[in-house]
Protein backbone atom coordinates (compact mmCIF):
# COMPACT_ATOMS: atom_id res chain seq x y z
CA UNK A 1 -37.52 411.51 61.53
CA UNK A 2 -37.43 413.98 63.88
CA UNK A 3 -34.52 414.79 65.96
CA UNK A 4 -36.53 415.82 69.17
CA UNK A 5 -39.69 415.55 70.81
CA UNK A 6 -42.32 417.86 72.16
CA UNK A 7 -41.54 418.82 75.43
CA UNK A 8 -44.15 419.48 78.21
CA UNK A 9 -44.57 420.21 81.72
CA UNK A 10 -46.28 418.69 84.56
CA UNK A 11 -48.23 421.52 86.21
CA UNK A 12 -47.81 419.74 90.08
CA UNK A 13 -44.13 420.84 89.23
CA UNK A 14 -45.77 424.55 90.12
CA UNK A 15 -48.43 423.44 92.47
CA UNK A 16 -47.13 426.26 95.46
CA UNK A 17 -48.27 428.43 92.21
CA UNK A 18 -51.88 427.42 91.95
CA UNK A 19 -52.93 425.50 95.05
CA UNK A 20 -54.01 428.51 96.92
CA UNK A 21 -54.67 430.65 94.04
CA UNK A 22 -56.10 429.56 90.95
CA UNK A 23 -56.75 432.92 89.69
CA UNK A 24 -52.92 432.39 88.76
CA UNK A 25 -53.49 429.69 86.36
CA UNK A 26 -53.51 431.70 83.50
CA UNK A 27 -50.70 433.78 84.19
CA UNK A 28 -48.47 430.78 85.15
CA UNK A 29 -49.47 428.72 81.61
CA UNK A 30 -48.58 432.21 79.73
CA UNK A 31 -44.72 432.20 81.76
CA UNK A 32 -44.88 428.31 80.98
CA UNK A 33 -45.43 429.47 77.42
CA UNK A 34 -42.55 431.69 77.13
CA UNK A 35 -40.39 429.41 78.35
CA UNK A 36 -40.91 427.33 75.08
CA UNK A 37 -42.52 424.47 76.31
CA UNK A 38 -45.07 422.88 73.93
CA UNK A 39 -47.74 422.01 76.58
CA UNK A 40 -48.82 420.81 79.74
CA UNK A 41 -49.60 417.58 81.73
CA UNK A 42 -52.05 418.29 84.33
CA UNK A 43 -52.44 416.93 87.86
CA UNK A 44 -55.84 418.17 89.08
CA UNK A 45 -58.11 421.55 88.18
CA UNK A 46 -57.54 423.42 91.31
CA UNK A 47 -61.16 423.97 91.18
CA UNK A 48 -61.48 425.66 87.80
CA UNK A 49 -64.07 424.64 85.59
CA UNK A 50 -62.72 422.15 82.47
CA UNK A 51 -63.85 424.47 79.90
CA UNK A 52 -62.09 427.70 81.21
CA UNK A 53 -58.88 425.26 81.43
CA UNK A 54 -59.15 424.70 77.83
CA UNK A 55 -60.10 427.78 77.02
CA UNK A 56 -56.90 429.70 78.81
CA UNK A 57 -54.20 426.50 77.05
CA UNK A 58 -56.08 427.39 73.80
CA UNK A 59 -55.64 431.30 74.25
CA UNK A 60 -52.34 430.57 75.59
CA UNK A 61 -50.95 428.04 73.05
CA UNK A 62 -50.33 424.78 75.43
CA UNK A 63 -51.53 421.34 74.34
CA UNK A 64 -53.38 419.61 77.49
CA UNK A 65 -51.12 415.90 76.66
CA UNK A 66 -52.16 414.38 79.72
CA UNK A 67 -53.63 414.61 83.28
CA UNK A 68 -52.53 412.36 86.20
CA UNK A 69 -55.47 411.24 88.29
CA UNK A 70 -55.71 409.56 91.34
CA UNK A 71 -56.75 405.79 91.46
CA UNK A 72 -59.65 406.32 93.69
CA UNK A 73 -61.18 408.98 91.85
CA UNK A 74 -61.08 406.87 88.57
CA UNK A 75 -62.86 404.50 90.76
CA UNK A 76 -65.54 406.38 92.15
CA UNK A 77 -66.57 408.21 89.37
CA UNK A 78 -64.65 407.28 86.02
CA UNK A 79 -67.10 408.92 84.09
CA UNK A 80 -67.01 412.14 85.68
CA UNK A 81 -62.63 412.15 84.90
CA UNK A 82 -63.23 411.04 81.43
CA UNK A 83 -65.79 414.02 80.63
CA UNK A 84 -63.76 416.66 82.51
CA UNK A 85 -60.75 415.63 80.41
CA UNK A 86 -62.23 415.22 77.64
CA UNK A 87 -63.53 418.75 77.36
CA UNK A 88 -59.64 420.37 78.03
CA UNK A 89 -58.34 417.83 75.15
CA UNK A 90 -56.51 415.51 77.01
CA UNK A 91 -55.05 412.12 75.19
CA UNK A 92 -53.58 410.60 78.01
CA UNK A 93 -55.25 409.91 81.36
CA UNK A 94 -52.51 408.74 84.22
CA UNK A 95 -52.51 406.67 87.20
CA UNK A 96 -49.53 408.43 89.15
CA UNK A 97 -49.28 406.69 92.21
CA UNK A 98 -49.71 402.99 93.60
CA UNK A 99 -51.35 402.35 97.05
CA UNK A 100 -49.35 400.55 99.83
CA UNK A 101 -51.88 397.58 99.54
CA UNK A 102 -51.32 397.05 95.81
CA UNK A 103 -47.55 396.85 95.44
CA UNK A 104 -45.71 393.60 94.41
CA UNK A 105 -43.19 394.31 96.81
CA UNK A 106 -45.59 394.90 100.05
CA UNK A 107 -48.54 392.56 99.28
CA UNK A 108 -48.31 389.95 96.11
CA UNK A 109 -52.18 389.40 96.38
CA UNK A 110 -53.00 392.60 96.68
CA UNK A 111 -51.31 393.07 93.77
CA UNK A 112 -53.23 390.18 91.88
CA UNK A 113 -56.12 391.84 92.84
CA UNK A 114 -55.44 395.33 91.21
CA UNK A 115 -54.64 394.05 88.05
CA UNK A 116 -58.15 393.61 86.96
CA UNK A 117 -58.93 396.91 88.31
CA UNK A 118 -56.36 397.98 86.03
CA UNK A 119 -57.65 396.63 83.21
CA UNK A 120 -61.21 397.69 83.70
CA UNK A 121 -60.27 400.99 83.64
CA UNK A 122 -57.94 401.02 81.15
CA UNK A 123 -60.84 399.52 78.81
CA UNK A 124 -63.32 402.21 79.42
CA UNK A 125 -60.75 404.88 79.16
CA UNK A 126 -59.61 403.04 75.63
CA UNK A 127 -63.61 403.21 74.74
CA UNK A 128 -63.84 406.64 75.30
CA UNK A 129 -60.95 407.32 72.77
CA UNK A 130 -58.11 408.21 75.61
CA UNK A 131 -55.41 406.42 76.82
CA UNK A 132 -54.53 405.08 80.24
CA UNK A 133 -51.02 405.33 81.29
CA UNK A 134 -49.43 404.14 84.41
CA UNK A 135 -46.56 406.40 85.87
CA UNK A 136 -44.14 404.43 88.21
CA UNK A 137 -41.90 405.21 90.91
CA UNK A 138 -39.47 402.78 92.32
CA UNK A 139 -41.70 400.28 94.07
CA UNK A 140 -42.65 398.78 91.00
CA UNK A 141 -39.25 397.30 90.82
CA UNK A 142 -39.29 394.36 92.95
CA UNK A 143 -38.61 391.14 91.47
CA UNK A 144 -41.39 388.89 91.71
CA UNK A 145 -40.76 384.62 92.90
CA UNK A 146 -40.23 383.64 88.88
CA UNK A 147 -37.51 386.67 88.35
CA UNK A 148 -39.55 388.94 86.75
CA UNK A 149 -39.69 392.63 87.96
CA UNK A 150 -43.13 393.82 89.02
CA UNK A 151 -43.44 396.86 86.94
CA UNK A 152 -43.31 394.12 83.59
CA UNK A 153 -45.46 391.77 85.24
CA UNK A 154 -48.04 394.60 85.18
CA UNK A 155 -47.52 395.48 81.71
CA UNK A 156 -47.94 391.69 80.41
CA UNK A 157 -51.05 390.99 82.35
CA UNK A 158 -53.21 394.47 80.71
CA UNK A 159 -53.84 394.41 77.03
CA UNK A 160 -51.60 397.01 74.81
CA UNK A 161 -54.34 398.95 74.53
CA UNK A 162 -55.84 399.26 77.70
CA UNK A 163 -52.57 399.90 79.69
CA UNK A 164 -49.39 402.06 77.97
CA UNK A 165 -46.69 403.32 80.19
CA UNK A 166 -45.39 406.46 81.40
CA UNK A 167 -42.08 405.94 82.83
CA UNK A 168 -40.93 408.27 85.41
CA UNK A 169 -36.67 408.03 84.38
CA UNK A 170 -35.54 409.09 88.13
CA UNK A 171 -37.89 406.54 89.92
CA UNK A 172 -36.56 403.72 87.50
CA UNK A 173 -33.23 405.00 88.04
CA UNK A 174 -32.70 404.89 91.50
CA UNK A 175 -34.39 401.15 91.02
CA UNK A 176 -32.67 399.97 88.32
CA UNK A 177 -30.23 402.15 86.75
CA UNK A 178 -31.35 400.97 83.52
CA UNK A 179 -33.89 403.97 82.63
CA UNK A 180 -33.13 403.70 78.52
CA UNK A 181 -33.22 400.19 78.57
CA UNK A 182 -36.83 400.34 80.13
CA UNK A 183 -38.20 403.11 77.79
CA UNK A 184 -36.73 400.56 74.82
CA UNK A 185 -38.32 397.66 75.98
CA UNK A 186 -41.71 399.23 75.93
CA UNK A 187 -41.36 400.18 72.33
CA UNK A 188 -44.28 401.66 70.74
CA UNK A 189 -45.90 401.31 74.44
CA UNK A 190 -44.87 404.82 75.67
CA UNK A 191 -46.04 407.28 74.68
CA UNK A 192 -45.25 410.03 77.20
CA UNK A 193 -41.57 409.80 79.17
CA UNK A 194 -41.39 411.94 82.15
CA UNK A 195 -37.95 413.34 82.56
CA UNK A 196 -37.05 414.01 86.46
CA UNK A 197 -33.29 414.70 87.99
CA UNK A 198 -31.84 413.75 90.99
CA UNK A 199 -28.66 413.44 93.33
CA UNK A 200 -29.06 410.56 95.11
CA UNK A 201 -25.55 409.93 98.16
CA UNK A 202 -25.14 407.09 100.74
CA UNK A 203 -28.11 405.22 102.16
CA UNK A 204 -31.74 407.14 102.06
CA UNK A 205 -34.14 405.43 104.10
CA UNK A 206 -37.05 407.50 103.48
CA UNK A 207 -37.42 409.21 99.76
CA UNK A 208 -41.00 409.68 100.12
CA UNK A 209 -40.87 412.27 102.49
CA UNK A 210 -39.74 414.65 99.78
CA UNK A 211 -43.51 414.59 98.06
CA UNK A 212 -45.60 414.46 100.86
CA UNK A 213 -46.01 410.70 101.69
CA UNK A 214 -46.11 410.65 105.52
CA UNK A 215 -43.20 408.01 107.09
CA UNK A 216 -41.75 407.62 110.33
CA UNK A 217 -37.97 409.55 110.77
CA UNK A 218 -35.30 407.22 110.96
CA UNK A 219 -32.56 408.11 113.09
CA UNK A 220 -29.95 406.45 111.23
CA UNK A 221 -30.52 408.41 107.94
CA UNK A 222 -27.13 408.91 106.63
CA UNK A 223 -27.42 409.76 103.49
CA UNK A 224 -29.40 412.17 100.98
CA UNK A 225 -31.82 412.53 98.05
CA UNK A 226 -32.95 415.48 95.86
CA UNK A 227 -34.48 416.49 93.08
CA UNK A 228 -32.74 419.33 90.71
CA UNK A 229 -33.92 420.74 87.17
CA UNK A 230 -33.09 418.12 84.05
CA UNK A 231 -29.48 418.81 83.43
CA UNK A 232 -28.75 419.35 87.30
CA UNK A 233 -28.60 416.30 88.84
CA UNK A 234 -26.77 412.47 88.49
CA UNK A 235 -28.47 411.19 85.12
CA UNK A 236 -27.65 410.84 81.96
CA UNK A 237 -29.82 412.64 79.44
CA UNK A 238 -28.73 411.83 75.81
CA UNK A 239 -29.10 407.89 76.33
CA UNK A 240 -32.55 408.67 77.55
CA UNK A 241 -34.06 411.16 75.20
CA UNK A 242 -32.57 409.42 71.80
CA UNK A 243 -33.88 406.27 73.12
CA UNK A 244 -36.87 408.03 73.67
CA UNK A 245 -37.05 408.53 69.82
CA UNK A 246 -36.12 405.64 68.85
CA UNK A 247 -38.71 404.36 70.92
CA UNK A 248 -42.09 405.91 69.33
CA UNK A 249 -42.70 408.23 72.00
CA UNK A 250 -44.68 411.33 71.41
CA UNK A 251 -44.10 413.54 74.09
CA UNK A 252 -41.05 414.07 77.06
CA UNK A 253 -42.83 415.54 80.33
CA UNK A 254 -40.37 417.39 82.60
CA UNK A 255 -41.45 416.98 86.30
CA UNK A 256 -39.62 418.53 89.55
CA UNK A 257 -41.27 417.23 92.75
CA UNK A 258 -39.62 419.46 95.28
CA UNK A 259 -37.47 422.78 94.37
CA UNK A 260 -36.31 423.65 97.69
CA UNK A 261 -35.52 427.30 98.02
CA UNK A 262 -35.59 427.85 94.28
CA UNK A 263 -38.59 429.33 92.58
CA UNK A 264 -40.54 426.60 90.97
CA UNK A 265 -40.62 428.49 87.69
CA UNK A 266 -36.79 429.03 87.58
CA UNK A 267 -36.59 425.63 88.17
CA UNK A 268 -38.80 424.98 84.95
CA UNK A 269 -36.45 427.80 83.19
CA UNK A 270 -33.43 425.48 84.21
CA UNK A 271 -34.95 422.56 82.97
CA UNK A 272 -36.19 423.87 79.34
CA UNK A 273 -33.41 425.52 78.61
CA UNK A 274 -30.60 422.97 79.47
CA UNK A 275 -33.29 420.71 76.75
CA UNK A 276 -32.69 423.24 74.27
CA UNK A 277 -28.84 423.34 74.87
CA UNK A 278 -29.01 419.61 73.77
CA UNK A 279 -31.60 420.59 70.56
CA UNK A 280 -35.02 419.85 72.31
């Protein structure tokens, strides 16, 4: 077996790169490239067309693993994401984000009722030959009445096949502390890890702020939270990735929400290369 993984990188890590200008896209996948990352996980098209996409990652050398995709826009058109995706190459489509409305620890029916949602999504996408993925943050981590946290509860109630997880390590981390034991219980169920530092002091009120989720200030903030490249920040990597291995997954996705006053591709340079210090 293999002593590492493929490692990607998820493009909303650059998004200040292509947002405004996605005439760039092809010159920011080639400085990806040279970086030695093995491919990409996308999070939107920033209005290209799919086909250029796949024709620059071809060109280029990057394998399209996986796209996140907002919930409501697998709802309103699923077909529409599974065609567009399905002409760059992507595997894996991703849910990244959870609504206020659905979460086990704000609204336990609300999160009855998105299960099936869940699962009727994660069937077509299954029919179609892909692979729907959830990505968490810390939310999912509540414990539910009978003990059970809410990000297994999930899992259990969506069939293997229509529901396969993408753990986000920092999000479980700051929830849990227990990121390898997570990635081992979902054995042969994860596919893609997403690998995401942090330093994380005193009492945060408000984490969200950091990637754009709107929330009132709270005067009494006292303490802080940030993210850094992999290798940077509080966690602990070699637990992680060999239990990554060890696990069955296929691919380790580095993502950096915010960089701060650093260069987002720097930041990606910091990250690769601290992977390839510890032979990834």
């Amino acid at each position: 077996m293999s002593n590492s993984l493929p490692v990607a990188i998820q493009v909303y890590s650059l998004r200040d790169l292509l947002e405004n200008t996605p005439e760039n896209f092809k010159s920011v996948m080639q400085q990806v490239k040279s970086m030695s990352y093995d491919g990409i996980e996308l999070a939107g098209l920033y209005g290209l067309e799919p086909g250029y996409i796949k024709e620059v990652l071809d060109e280029v050398g990057l394998v399209p693993i996986s796209a996140h995709v907002p919930f409501n826009e697998m709802m309103d058109d699923l077909d529409k994401v599974i065609a567009d995706y399905s002409i760059i190459g992507v595997r894996f489509l991703v849910m990244p984000y959870m609504a206020d409305q659905y979460r086990p620890g704000v609204s336990p029916e609300g999160f009855q009722s998105f299960l099936p949602l869940l699962n009727e999504v994660g069937k077509k996408i299954h029919d179609a030959g892909m692979t729907f993925l959830y990505h968490n943050h810390d939310f999912e981590f509540v414990r539910l009445p009978g003990g059970q946290w809410g990000y297994d509860a999930m899992f259990d109630a969506i069939p293997h096949d229509y529901l396969m997880s993408e753990l986000d390590t920092c999000w479980c981390d700051v929830a849990t502390g227990e990121a390898p034991e997570f990635i081992r219980k979902y054995t042969g169920r994860i596919p893609v890890v997403h690998l995401k530092d942090y330093i994380k002091k005193g009492d945060v009120k408000n984490m969200y702020k950091l990637i754009g989720i709107d929330a009132e200030e709270d005067d009494k903030e006292t303490g802080y939270f940030g993210f850094r490249p992999v290798g940077f920040g509080q966690m602990l990597w070699e637990p992680i990735l060999e239990t990554s291995l060890a696990a069955g997954t296929k691919w380790v996705v580095v993502e950096q929400d915010e960089h701060y006053e650093m260069d987002p591709l720097e930041a990606a340079r910091r990250s690769r290369e601290y992977l390839r210090i510890l032979g990834w």
